[in-house]
Protein backbone atom coordinates (compact mmCIF):
# COMPACT_ATOMS: atom_id res chain seq x y z
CA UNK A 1 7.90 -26.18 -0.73
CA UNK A 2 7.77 -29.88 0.54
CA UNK A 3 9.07 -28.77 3.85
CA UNK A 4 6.36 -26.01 4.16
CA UNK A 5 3.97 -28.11 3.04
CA UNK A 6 3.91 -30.80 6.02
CA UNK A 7 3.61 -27.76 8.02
CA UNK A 8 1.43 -25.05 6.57
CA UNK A 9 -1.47 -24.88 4.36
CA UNK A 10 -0.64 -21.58 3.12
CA UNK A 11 3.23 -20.45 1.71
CA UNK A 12 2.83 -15.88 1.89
CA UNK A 13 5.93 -14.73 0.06
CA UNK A 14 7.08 -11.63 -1.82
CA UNK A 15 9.28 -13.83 -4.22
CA UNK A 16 7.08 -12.95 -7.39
CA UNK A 17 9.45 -15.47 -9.07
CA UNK A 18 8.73 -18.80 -6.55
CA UNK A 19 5.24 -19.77 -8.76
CA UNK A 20 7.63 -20.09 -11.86
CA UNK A 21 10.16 -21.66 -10.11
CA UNK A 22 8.14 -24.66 -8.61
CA UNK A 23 5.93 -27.15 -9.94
CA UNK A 24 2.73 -26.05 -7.39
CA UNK A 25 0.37 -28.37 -8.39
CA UNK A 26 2.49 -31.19 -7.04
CA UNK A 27 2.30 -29.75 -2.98
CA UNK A 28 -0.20 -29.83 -0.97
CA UNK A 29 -0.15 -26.20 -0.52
CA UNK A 30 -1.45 -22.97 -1.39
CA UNK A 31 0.55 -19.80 -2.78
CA UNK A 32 0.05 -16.30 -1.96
CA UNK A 33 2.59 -13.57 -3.68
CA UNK A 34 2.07 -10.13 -2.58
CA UNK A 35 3.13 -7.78 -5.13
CA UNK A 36 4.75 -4.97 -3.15
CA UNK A 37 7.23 -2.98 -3.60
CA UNK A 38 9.48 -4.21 -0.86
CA UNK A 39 9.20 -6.60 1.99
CA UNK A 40 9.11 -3.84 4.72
CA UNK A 41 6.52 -4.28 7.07
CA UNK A 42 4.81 -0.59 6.58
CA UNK A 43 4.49 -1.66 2.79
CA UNK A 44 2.78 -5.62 3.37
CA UNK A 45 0.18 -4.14 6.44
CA UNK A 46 -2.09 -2.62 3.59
CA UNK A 47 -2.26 -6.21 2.32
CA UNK A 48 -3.39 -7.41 5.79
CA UNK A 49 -7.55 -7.59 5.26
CA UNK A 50 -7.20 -9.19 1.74
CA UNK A 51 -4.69 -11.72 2.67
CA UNK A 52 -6.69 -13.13 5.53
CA UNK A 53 -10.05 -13.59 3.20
CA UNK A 54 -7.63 -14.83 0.66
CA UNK A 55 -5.90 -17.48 2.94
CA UNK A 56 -9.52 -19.31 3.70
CA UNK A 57 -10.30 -19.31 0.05
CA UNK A 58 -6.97 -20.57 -1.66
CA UNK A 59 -7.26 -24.36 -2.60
CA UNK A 60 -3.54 -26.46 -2.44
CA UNK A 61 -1.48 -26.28 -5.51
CA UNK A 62 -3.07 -22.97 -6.64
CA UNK A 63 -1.40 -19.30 -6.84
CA UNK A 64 -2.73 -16.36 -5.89
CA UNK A 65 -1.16 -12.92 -6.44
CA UNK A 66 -2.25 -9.86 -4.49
CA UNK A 67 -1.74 -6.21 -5.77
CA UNK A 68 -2.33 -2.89 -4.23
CA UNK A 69 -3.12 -2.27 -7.94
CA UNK A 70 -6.28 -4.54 -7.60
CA UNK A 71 -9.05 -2.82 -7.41
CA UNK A 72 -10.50 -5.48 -5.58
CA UNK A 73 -7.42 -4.75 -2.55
């Protein structure tokens, strides 16, 4: 994360267990985890729309988990 961090505001991973792993709070960067069910490209485009109004809205040191089960998606 400290490496990302001086380069990214944003860390997009499918590692649902990286947020439990790391103490976030402590980078200066947000964390989106995108619940799919693999990492294959035809399963992450449906996440496409969300994740770019998600990325302008995350705030550093916060996580924020995407699901096709969100109605919301």
């Amino acid at each position: 994360m400290k490496l990302a961090e001086a380069e990214f505001d944003v860390f997009v991973t499918v590692d649902r267990n990286l947020s439990y792993q790391q103490n976030l709070p402590k980078f200066d960067i947000a964390l989106v985890v995108l619940r799919s069910v693999s990492n294959r490209l035809s399963d992450l485009l449906p996440f496409v729309d969300k994740l770019i109004d998600c990325v302008s809205a995350t705030e550093p040191g916060t996580v924020t988990v995407l699901s096709l089960d969100d109605p919301a998606l």
